[in-house]
PDB file of N, CA and C in Angstrom:
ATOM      1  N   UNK A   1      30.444  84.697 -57.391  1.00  0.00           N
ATOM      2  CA  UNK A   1      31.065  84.208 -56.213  1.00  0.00           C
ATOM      3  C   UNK A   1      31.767  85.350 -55.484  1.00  0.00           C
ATOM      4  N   UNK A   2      31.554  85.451 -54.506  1.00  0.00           N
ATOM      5  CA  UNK A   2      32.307  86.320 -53.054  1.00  0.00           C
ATOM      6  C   UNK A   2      33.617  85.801 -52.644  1.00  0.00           C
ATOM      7  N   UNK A   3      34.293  86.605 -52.528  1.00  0.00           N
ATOM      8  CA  UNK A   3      35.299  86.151 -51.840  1.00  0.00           C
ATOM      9  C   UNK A   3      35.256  86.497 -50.302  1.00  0.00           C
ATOM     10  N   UNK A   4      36.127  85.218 -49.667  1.00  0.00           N
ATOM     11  CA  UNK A   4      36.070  85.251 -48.232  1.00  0.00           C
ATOM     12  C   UNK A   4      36.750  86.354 -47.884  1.00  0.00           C
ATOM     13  N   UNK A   5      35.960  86.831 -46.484  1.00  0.00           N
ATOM     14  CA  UNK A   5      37.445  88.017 -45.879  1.00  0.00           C
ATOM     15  C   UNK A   5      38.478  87.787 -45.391  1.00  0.00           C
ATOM     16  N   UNK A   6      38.994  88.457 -45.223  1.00  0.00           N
ATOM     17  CA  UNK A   6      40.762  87.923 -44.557  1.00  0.00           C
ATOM     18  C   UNK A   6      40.859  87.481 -43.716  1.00  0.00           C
ATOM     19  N   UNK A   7      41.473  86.397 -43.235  1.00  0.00           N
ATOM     20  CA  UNK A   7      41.589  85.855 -41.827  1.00  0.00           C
ATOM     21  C   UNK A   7      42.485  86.698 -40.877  1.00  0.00           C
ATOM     22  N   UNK A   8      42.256  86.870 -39.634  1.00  0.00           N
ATOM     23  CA  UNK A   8      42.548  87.825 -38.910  1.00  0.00           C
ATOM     24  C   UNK A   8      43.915  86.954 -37.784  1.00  0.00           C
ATOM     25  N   UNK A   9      44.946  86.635 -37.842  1.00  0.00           N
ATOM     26  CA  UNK A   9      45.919  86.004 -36.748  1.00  0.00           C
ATOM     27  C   UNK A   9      45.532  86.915 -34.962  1.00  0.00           C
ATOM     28  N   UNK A  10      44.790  86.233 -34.376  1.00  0.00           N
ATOM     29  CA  UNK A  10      44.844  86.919 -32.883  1.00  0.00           C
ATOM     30  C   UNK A  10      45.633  85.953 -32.004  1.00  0.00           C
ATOM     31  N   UNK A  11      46.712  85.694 -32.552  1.00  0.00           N
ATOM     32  CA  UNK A  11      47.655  85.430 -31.103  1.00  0.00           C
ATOM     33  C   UNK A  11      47.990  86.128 -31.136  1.00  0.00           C
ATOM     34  N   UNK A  12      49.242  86.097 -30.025  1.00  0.00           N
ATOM     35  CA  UNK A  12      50.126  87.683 -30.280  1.00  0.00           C
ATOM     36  C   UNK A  12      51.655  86.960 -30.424  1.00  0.00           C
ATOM     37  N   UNK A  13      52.195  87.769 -31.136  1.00  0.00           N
ATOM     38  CA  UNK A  13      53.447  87.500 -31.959  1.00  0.00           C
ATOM     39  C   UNK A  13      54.234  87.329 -30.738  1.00  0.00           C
ATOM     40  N   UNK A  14      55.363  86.105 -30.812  1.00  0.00           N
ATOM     41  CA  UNK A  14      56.516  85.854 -30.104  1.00  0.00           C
ATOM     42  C   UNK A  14      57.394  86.011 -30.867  1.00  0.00           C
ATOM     43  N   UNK A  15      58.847  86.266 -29.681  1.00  0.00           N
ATOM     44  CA  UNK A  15      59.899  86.499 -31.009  1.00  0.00           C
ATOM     45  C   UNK A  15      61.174  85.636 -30.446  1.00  0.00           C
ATOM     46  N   UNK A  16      61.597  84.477 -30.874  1.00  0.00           N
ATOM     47  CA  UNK A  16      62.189  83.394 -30.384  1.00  0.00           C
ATOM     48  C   UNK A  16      63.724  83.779 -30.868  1.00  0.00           C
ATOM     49  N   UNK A  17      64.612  83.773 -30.075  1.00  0.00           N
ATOM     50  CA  UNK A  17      65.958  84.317 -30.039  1.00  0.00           C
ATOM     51  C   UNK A  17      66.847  82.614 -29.550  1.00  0.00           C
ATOM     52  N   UNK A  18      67.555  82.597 -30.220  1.00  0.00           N
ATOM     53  CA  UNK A  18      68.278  81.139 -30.056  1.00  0.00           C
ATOM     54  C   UNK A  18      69.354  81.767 -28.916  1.00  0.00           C
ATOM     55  N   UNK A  19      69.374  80.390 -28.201  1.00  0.00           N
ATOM     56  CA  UNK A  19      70.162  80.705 -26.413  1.00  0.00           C
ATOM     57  C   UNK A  19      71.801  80.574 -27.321  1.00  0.00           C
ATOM     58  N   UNK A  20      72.470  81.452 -26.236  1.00  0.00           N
ATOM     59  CA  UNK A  20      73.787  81.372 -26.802  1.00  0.00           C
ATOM     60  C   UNK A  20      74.446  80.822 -25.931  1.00  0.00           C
ATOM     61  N   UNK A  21      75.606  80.591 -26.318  1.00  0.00           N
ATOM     62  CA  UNK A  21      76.381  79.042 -25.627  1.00  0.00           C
ATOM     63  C   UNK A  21      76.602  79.316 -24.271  1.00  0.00           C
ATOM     64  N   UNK A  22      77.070  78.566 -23.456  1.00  0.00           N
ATOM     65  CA  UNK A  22      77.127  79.089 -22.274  1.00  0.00           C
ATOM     66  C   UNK A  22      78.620  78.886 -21.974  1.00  0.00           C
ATOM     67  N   UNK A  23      78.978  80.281 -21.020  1.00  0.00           N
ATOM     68  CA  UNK A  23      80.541  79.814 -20.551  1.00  0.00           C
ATOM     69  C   UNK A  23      80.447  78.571 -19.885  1.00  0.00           C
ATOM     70  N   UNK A  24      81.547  78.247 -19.643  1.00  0.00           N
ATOM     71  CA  UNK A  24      81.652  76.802 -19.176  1.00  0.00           C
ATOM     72  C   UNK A  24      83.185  77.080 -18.620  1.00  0.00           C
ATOM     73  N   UNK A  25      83.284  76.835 -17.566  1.00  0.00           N
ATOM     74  CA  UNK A  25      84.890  76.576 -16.814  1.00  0.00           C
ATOM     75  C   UNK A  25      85.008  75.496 -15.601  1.00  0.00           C
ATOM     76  N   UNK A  26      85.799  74.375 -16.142  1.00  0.00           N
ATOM     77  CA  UNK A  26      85.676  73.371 -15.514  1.00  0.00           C
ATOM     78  C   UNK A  26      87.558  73.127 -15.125  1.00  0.00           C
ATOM     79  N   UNK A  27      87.473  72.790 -13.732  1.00  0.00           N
ATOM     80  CA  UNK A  27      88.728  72.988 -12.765  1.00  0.00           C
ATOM     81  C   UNK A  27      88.610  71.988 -12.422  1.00  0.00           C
ATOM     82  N   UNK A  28      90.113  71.027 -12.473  1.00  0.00           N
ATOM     83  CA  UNK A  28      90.080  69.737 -12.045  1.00  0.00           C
ATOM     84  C   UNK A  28      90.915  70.093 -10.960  1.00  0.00           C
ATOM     85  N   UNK A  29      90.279  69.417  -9.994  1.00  0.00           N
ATOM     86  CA  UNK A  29      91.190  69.345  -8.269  1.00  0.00           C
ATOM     87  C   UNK A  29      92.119  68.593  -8.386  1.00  0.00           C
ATOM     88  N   UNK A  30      93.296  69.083  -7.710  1.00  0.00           N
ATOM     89  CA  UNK A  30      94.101  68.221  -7.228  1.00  0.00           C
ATOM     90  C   UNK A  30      94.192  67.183  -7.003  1.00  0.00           C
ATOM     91  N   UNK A  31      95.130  65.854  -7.101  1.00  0.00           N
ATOM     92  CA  UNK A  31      95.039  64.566  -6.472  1.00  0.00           C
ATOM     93  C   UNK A  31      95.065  64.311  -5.319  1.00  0.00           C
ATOM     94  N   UNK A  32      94.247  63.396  -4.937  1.00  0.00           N
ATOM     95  CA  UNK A  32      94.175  63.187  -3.181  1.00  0.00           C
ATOM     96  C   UNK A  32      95.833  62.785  -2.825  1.00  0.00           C
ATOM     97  N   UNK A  33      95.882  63.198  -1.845  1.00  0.00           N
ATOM     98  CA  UNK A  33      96.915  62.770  -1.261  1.00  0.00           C
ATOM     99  C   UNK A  33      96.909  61.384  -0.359  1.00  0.00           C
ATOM    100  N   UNK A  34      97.978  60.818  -0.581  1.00  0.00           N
ATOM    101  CA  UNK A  34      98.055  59.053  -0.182  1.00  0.00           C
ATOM    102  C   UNK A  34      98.402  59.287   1.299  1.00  0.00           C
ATOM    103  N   UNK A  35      97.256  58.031   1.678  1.00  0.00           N
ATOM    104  CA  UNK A  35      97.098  58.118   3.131  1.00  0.00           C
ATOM    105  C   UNK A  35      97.363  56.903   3.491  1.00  0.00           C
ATOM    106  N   UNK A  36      98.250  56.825   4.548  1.00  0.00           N
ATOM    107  CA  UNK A  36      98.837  55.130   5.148  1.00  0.00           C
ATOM    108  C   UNK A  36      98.532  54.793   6.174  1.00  0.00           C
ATOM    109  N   UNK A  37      97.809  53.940   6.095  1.00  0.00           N
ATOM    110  CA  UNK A  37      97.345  53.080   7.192  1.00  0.00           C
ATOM    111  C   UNK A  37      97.942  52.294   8.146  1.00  0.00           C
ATOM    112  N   UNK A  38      98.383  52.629   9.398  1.00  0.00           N
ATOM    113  CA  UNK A  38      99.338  51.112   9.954  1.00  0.00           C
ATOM    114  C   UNK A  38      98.204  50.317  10.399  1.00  0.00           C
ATOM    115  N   UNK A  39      97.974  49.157   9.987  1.00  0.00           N
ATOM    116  CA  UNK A  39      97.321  48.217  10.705  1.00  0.00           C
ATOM    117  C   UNK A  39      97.715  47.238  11.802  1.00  0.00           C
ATOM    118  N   UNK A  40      96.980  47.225  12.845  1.00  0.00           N
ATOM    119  CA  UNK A  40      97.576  46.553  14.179  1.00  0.00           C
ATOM    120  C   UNK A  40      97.785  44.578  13.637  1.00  0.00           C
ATOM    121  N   UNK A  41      98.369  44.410  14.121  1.00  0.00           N
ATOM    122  CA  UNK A  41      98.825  42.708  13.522  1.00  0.00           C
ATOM    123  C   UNK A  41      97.855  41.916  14.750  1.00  0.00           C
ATOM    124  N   UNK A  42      97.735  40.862  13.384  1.00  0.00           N
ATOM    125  CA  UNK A  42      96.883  40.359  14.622  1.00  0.00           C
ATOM    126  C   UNK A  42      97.533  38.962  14.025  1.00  0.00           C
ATOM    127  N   UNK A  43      97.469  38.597  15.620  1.00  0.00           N
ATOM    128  CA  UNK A  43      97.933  36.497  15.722  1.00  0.00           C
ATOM    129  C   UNK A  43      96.661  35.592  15.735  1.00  0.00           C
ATOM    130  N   UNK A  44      96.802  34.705  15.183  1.00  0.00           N
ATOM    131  CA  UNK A  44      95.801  33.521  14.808  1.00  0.00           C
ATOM    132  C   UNK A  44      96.572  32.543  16.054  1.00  0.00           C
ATOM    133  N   UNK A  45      95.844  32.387  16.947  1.00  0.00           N
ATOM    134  CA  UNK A  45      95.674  31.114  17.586  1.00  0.00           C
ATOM    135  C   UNK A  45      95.410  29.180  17.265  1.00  0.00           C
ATOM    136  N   UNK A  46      94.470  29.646  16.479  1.00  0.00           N
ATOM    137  CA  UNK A  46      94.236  28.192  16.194  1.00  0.00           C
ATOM    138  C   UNK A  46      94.490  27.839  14.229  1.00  0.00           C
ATOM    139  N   UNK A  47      94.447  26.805  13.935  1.00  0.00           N
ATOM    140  CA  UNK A  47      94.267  26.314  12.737  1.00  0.00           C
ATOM    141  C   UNK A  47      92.407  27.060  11.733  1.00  0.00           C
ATOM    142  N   UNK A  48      91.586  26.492  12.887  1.00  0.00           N
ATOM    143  CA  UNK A  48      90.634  26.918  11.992  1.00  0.00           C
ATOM    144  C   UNK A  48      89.199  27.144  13.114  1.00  0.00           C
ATOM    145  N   UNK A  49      88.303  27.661  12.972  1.00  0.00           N
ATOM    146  CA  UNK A  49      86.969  27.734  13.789  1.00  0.00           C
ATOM    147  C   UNK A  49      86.729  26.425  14.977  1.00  0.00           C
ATOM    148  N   UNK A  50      86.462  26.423  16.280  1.00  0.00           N
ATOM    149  CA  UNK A  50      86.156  25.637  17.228  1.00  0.00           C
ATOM    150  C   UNK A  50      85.163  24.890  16.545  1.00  0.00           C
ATOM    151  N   UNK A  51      85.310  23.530  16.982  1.00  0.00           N
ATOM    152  CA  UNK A  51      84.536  22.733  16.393  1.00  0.00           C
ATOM    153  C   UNK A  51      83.159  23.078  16.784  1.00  0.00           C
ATOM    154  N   UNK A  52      82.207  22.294  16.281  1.00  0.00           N
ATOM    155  CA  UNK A  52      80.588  22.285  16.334  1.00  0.00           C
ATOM    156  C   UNK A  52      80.260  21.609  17.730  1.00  0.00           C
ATOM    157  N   UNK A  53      79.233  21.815  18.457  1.00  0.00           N
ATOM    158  CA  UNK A  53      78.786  21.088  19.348  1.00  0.00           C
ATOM    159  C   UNK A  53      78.542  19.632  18.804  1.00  0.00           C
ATOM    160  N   UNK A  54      78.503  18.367  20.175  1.00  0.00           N
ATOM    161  CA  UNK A  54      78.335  17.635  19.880  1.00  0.00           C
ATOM    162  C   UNK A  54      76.671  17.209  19.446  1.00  0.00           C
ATOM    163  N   UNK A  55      76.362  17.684  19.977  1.00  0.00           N
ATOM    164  CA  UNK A  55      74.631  17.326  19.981  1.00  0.00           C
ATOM    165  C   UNK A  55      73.629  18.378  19.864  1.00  0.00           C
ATOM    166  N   UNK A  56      72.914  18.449  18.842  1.00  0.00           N
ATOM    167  CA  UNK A  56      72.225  20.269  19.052  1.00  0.00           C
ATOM    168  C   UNK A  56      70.652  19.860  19.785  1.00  0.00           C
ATOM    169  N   UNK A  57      70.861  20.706  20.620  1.00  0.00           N
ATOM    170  CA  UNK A  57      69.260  20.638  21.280  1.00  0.00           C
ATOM    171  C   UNK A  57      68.424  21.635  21.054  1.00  0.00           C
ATOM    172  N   UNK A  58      66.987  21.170  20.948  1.00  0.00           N
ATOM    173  CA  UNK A  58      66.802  22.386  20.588  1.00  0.00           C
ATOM    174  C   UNK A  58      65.586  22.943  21.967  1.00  0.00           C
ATOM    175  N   UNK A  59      65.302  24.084  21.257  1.00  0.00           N
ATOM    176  CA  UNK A  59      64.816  24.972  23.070  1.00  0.00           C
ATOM    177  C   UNK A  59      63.426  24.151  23.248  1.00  0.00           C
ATOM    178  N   UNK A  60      62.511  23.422  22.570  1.00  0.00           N
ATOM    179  CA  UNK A  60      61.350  23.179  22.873  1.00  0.00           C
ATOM    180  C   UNK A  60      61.045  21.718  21.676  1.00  0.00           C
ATOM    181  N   UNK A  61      60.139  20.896  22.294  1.00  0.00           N
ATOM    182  CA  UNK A  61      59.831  19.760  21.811  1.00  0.00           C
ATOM    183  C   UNK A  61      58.901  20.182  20.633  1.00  0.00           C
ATOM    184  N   UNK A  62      59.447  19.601  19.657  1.00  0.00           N
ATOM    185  CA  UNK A  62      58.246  19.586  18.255  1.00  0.00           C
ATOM    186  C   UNK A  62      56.928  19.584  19.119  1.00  0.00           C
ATOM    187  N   UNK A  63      55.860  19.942  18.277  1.00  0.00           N
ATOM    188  CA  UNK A  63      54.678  19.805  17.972  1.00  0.00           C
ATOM    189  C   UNK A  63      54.035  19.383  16.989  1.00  0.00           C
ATOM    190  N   UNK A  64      53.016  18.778  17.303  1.00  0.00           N
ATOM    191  CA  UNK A  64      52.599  18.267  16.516  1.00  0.00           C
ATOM    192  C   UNK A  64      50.634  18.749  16.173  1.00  0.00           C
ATOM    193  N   UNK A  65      49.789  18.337  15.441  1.00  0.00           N
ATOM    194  CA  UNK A  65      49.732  17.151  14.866  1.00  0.00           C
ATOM    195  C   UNK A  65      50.365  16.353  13.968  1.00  0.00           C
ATOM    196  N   UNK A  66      51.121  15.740  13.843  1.00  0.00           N
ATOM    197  CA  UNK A  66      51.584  15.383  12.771  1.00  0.00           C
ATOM    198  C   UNK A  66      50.961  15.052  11.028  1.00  0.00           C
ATOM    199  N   UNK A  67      49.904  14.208  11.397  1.00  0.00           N
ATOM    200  CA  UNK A  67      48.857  14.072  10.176  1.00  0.00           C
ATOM    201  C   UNK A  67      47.955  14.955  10.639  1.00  0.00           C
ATOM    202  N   UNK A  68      47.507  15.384   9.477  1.00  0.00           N
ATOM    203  CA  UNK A  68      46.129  16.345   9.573  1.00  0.00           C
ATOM    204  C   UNK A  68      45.297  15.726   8.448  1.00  0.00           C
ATOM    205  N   UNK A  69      43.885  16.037   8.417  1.00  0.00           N
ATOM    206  CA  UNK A  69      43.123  15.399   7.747  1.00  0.00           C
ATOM    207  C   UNK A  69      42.960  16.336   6.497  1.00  0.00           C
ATOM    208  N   UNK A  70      42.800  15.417   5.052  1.00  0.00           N
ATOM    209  CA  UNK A  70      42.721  16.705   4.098  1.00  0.00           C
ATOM    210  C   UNK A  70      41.407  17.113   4.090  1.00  0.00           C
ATOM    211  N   UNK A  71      41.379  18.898   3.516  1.00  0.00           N
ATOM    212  CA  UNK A  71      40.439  19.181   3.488  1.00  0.00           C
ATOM    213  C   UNK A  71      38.874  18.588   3.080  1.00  0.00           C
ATOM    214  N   UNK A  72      38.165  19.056   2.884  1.00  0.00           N
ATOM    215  CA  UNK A  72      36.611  18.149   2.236  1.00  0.00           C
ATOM    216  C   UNK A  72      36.962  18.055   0.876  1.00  0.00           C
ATOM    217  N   UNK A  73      36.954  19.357   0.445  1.00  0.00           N
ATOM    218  CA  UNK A  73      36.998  19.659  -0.917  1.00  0.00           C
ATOM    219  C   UNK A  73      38.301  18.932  -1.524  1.00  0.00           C
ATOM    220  N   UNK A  74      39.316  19.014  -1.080  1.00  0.00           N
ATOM    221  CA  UNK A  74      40.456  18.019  -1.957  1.00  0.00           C
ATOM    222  C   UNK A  74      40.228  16.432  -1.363  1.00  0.00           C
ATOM    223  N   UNK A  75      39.368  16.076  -0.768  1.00  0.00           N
ATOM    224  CA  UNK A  75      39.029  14.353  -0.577  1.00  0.00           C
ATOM    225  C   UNK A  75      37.958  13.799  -2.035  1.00  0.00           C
ATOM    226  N   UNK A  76      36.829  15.287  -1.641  1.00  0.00           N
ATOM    227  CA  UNK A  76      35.800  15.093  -3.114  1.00  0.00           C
ATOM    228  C   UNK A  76      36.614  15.401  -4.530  1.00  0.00           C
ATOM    229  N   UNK A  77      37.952  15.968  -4.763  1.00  0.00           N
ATOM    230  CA  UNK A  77      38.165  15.778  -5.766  1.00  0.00           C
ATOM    231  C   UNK A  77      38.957  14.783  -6.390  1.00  0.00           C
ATOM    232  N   UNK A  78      39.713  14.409  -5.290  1.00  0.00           N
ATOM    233  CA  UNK A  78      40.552  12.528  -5.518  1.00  0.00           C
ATOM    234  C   UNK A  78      39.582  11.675  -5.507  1.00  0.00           C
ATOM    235  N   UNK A  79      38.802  11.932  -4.847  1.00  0.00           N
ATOM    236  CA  UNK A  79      37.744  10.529  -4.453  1.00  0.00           C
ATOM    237  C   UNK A  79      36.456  10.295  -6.479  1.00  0.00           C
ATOM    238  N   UNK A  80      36.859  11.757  -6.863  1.00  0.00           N
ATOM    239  CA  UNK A  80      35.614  12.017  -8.381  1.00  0.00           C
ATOM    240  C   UNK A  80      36.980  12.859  -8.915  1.00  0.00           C
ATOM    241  N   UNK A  81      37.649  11.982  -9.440  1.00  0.00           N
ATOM    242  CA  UNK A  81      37.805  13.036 -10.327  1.00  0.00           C
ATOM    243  C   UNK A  81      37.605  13.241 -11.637  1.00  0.00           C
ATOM    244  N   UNK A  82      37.785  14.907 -12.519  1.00  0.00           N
ATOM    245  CA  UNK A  82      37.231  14.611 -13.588  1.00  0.00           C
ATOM    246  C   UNK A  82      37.068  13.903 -15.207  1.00  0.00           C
ATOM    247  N   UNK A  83      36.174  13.991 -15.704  1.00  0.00           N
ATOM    248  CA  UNK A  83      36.106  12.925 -17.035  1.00  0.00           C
ATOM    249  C   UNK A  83      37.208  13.368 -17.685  1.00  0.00           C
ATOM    250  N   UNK A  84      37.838  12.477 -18.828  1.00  0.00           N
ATOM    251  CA  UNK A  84      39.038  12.914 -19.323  1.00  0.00           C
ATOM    252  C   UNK A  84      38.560  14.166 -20.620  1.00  0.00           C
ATOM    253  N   UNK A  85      39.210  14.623 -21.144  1.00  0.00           N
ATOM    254  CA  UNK A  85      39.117  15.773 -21.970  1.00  0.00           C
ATOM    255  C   UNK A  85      38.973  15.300 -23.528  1.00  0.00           C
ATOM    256  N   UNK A  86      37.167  16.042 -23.900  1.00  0.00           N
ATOM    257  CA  UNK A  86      37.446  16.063 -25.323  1.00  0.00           C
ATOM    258  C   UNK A  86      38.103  16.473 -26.414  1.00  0.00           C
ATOM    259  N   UNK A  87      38.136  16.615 -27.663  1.00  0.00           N
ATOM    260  CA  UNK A  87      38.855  17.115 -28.674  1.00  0.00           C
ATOM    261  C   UNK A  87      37.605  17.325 -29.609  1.00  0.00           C
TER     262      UNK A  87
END
């Protein structure tokens, strides 16, 4: 028996260096400074919202047809429908 020849590695060598920590400097800002609002006053006139109209109209008369005829296909399936289900 022969022995095999040597296996030959053709990648090419990397050389992996672990990352080192990173500075880090973290600065907390100042607090906002408080800001005051004057708000203008406002007067309420009434108790609550103007009432509703009396009668609502509306801009244009319904249309219609009112009934429409059902399709073909859903008349033939009320008119036959199917046998009940075996087991």
């Amino acid at each position: 028996m022969t022995a095999a020849p040597p296996r030959v590695l053709r990648e090419s060598v990397v050389t992996i260096t672990a990352p080192r920590p990173m500075a880090i400097s973290i600065t907390v800002p100042p607090a906002p400074a408080v800001i005051t609002v004057a708000w203008p006053t406002i007067r309420v006139t009434g108790d609550g919202p103007p009432p509703a109209p009396a009668v609502v109209r509306l801009a244009a008369r319904p249309q219609g047809p009112w009934r429409m005829p059902l399709p073909a296909v859903v008349r033939y399936v009320l008119a036959n429908p199917l046998p009940p289900r075996r087991r």
